[in-house]
N, C-alpha and C. Protein backbone atom coordinates (compact mmCIF):
# COMPACT_ATOMS: atom_id res chain seq x y z
N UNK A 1 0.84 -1.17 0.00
CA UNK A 1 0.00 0.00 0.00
C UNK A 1 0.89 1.23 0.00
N UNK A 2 0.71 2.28 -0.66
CA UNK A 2 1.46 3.47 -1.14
C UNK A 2 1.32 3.70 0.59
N UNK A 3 0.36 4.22 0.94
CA UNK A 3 0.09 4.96 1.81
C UNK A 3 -0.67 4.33 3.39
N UNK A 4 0.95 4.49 4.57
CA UNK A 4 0.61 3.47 5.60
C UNK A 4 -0.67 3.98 6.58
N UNK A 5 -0.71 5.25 6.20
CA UNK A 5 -2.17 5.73 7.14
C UNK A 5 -3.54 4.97 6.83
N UNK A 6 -3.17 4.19 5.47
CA UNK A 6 -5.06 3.91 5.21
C UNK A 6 -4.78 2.52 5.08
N UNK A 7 -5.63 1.56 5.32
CA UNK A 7 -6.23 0.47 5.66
C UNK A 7 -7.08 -0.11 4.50
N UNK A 8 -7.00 -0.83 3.85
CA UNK A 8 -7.79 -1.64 2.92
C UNK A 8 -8.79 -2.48 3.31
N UNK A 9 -10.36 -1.83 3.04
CA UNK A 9 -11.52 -1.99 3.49
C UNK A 9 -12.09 -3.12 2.24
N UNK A 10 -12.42 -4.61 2.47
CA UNK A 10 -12.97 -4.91 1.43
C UNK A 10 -14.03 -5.90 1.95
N UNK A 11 -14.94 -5.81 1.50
CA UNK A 11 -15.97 -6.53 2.40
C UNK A 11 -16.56 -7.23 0.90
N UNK A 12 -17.18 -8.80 0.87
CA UNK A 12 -17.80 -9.27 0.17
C UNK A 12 -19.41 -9.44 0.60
N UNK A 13 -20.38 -9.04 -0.65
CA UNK A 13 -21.40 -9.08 -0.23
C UNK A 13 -22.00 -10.41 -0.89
N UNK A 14 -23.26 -10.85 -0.56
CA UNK A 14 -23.70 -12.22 -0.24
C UNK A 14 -23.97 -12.49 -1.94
N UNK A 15 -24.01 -11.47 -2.93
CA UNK A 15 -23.92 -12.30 -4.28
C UNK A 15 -22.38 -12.18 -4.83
N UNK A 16 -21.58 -12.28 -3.60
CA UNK A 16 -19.64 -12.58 -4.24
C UNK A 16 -19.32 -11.54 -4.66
N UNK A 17 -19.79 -10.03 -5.20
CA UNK A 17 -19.39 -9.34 -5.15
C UNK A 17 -18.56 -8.36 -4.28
N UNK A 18 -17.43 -7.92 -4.47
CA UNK A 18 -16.50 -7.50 -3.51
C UNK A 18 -16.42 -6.11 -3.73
N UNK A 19 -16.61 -5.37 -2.52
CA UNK A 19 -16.37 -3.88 -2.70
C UNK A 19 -15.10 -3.05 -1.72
N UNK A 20 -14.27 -2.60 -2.39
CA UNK A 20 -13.28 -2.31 -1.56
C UNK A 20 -13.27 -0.91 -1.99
N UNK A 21 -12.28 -0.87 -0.76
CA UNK A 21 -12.00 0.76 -0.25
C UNK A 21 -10.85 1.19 0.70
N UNK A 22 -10.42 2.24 0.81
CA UNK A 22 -9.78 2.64 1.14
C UNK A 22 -9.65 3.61 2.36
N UNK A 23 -9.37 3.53 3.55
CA UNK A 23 -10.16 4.35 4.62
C UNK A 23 -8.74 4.66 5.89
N UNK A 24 -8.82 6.17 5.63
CA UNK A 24 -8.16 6.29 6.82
C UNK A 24 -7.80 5.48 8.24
N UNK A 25 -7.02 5.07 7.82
CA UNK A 25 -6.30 4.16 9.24
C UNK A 25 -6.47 5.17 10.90
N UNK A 26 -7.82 4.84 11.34
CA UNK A 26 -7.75 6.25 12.69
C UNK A 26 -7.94 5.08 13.90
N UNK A 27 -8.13 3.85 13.40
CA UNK A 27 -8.82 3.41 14.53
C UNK A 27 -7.52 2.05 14.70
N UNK A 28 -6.29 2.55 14.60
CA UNK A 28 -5.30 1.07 14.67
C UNK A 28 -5.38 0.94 16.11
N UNK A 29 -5.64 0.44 17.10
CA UNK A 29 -5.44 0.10 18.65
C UNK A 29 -6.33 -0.93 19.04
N UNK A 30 -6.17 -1.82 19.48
CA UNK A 30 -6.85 -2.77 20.17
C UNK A 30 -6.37 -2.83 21.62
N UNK A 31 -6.88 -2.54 22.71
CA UNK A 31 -6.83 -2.85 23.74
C UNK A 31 -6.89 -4.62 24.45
N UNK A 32 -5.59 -4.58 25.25
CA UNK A 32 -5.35 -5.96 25.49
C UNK A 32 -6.36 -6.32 26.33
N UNK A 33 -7.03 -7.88 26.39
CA UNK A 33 -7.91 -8.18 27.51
C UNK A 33 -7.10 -8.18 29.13
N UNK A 34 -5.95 -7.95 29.05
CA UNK A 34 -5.15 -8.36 30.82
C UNK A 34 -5.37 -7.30 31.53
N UNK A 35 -6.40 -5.99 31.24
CA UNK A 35 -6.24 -4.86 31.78
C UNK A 35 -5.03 -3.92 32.38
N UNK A 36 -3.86 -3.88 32.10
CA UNK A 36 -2.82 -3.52 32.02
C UNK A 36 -2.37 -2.42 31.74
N UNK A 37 -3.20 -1.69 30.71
CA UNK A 37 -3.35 -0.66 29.72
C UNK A 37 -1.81 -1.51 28.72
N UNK A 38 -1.68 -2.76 28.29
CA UNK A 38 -1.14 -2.61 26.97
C UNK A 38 -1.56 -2.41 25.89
N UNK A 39 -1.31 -2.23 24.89
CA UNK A 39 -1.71 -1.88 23.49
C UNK A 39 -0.85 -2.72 22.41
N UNK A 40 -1.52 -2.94 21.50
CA UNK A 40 -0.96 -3.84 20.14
C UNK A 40 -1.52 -3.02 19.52
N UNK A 41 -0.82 -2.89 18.42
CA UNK A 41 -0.81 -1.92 17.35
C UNK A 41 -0.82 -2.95 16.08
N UNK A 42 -2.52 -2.51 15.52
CA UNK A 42 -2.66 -3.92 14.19
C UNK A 42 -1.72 -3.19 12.99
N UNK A 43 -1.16 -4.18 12.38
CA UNK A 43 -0.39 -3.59 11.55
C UNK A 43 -1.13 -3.58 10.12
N UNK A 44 -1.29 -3.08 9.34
CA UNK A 44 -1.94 -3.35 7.87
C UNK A 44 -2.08 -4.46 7.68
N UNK A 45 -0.96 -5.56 7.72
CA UNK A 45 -0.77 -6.99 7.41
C UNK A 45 -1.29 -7.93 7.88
N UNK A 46 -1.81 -7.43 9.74
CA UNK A 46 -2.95 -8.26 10.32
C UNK A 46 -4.33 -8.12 10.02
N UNK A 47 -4.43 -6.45 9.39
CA UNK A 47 -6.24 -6.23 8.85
C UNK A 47 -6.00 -6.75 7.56
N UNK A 48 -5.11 -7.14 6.92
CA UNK A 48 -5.38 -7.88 5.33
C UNK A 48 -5.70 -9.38 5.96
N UNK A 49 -4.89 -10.05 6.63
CA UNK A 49 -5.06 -11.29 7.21
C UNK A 49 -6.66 -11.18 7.95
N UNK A 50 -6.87 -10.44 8.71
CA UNK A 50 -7.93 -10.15 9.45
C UNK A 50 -9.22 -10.30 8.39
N UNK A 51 -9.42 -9.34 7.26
CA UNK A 51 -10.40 -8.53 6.56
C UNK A 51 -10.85 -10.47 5.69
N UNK A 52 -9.17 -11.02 5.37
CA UNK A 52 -9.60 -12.07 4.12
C UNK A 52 -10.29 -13.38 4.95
N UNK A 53 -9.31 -13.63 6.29
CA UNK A 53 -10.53 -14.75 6.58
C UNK A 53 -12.12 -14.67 7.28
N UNK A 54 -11.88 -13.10 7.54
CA UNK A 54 -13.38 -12.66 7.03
C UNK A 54 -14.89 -12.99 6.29
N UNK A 55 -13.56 -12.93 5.13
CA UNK A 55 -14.31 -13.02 3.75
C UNK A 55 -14.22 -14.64 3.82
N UNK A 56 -13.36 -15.37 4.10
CA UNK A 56 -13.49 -16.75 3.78
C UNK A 56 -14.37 -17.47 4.39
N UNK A 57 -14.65 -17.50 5.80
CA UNK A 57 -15.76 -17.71 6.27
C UNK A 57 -17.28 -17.04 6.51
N UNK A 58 -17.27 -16.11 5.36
CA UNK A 58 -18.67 -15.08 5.58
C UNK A 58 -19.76 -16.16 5.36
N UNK A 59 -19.58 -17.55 4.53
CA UNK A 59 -20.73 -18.44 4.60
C UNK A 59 -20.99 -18.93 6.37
N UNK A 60 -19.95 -19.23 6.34
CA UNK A 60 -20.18 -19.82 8.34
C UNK A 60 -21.13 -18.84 8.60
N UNK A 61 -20.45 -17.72 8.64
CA UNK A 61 -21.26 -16.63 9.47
C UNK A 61 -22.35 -16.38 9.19
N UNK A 62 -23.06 -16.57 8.02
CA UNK A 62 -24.40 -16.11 7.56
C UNK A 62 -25.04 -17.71 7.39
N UNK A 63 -24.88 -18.75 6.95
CA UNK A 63 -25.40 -20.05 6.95
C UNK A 63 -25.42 -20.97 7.85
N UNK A 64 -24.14 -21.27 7.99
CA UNK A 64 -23.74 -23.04 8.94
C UNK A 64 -24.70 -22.55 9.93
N UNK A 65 -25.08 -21.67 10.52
CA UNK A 65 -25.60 -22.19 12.41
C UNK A 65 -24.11 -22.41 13.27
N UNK A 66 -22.87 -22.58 12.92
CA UNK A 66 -21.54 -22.09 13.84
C UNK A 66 -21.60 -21.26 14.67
N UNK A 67 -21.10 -20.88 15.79
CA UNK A 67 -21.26 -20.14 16.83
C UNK A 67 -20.30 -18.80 16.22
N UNK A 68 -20.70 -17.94 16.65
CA UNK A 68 -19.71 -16.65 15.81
C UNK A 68 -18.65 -16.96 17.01
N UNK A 69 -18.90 -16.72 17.99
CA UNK A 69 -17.84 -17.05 18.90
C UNK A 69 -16.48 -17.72 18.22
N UNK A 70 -16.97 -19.17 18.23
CA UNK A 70 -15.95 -20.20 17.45
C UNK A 70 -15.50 -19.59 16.46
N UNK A 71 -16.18 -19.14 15.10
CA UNK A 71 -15.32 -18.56 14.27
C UNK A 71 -14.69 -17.23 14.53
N UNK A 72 -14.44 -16.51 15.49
CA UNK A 72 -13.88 -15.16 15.66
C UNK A 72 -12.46 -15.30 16.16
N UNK A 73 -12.61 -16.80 16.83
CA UNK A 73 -11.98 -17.33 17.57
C UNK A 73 -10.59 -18.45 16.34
N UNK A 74 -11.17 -19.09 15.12
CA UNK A 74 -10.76 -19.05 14.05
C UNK A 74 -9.68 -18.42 13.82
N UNK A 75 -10.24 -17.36 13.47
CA UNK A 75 -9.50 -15.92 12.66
C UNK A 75 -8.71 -15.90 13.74
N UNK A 76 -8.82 -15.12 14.66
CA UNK A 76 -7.66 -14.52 15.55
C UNK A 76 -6.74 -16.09 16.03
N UNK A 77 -6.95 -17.28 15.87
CA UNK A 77 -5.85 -18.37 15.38
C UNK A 77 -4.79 -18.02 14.66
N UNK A 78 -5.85 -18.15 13.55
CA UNK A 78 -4.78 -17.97 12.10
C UNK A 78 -3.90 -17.13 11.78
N UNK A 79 -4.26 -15.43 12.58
CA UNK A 79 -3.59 -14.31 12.87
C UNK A 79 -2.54 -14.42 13.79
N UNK A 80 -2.51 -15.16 15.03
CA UNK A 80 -1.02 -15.05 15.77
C UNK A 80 -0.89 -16.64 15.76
N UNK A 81 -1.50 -17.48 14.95
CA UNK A 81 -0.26 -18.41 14.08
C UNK A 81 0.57 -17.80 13.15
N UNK A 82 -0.16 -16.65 12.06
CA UNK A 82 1.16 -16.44 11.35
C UNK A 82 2.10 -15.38 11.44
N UNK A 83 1.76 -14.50 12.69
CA UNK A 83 2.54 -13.30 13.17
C UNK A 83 3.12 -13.47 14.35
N UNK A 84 2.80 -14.76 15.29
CA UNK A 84 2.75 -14.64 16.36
C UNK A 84 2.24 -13.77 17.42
N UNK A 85 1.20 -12.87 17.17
CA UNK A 85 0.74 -12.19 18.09
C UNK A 85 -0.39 -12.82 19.22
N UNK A 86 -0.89 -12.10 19.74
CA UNK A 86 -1.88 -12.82 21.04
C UNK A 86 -3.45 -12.00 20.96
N UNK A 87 -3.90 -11.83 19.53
CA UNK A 87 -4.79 -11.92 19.69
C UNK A 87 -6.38 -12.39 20.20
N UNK A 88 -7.38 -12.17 20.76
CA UNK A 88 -8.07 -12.70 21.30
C UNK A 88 -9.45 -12.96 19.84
N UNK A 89 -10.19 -13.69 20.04
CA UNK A 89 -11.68 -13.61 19.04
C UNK A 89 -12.75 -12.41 19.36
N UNK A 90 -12.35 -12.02 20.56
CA UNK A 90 -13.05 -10.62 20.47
C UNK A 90 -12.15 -9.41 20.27
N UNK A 91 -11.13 -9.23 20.57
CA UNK A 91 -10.50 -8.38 20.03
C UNK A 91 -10.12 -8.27 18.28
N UNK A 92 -10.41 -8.95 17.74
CA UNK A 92 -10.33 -9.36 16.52
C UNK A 92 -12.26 -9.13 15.77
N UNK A 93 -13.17 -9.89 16.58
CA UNK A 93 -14.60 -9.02 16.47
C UNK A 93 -14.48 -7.69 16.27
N UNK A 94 -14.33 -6.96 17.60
CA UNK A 94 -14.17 -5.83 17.79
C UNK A 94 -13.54 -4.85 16.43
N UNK A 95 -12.37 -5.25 16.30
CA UNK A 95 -10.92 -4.79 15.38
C UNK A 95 -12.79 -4.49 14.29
N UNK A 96 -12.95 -5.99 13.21
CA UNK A 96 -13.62 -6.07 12.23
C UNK A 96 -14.85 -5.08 12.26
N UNK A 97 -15.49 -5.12 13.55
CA UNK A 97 -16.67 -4.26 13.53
C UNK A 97 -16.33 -2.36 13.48
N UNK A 98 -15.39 -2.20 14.15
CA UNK A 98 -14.85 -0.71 13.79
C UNK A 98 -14.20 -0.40 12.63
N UNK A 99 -13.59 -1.27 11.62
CA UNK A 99 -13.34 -1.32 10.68
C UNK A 99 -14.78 -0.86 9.95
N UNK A 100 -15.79 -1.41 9.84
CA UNK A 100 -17.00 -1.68 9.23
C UNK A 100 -17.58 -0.04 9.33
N UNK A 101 -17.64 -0.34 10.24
CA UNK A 101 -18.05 1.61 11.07
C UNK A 101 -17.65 2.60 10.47
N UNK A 102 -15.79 2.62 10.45
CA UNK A 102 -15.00 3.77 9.66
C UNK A 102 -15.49 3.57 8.52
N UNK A 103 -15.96 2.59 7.99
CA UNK A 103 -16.01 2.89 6.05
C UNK A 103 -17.41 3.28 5.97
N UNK A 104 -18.31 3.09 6.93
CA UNK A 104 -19.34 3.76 6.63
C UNK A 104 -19.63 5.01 7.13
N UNK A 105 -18.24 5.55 7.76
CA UNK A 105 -18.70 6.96 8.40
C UNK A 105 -17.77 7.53 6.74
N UNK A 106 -16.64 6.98 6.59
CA UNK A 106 -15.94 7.71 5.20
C UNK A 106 -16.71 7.28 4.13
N UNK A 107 -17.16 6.47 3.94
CA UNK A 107 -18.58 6.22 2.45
C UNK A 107 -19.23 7.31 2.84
N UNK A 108 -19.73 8.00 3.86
CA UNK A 108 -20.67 9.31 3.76
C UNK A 108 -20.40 10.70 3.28
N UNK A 109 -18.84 10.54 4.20
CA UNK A 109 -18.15 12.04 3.82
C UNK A 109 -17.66 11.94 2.43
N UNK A 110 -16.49 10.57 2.06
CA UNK A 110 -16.23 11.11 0.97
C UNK A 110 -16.80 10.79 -0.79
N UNK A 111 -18.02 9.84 -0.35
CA UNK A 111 -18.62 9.25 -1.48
C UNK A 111 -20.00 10.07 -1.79
């Protein structure tokens, strides 16, 4: 990505069509569950990892009857299997749902 401030927003909708975007990076922080006040800082490379198995399981999420739990829990696997970080399935929820938020507060202003 040219530009490390923005975040690659791409969400697939339920007829496979994919709409992406581009959205100010304002919301990088996830707060750790140990109450500590640490902070992890998602890097672009964990919201691409983050955003795609997303997209790979959006059938789970909308069909199987799977617990979202379990699959949130999935993703943030697969994420500090391949970074090693210590993500949690709700911190990784969380991450996805404010992601979702920013592109629809910047789809207003700048679309």
């Amino acid at each position: 990505m040219a530009n490390n401030n923005n975040a690659l927003i791409a969400f697939v909708l339920a007829n496979n069509n994919a709409l992406v975007a581009f959205v100010p990076n304002t919301n990088n922080i996830v707060t750790n569950t140990n109450n500590n006040n640490n902070r992890l800082l998602w890097t672009n490379l964990h919201l691409d990892v983050l955003i795609n198995e997303r997209r790979r399981l959006n059938f789970d999420f909308h069909y199987s009857g799977r617990s979202h739990v379990t699959l949130w829990n999935i993703i943030a696997a697969k994420i500090n299997t391949i970074f090693g970080t210590n993500y949690t399935g709700v911190q990784c929820k969380t991450k996805f749902q404010n992601l979702v938020s920013q592109y629809h507060v910047n789809k207003k202003i700048y679309i």
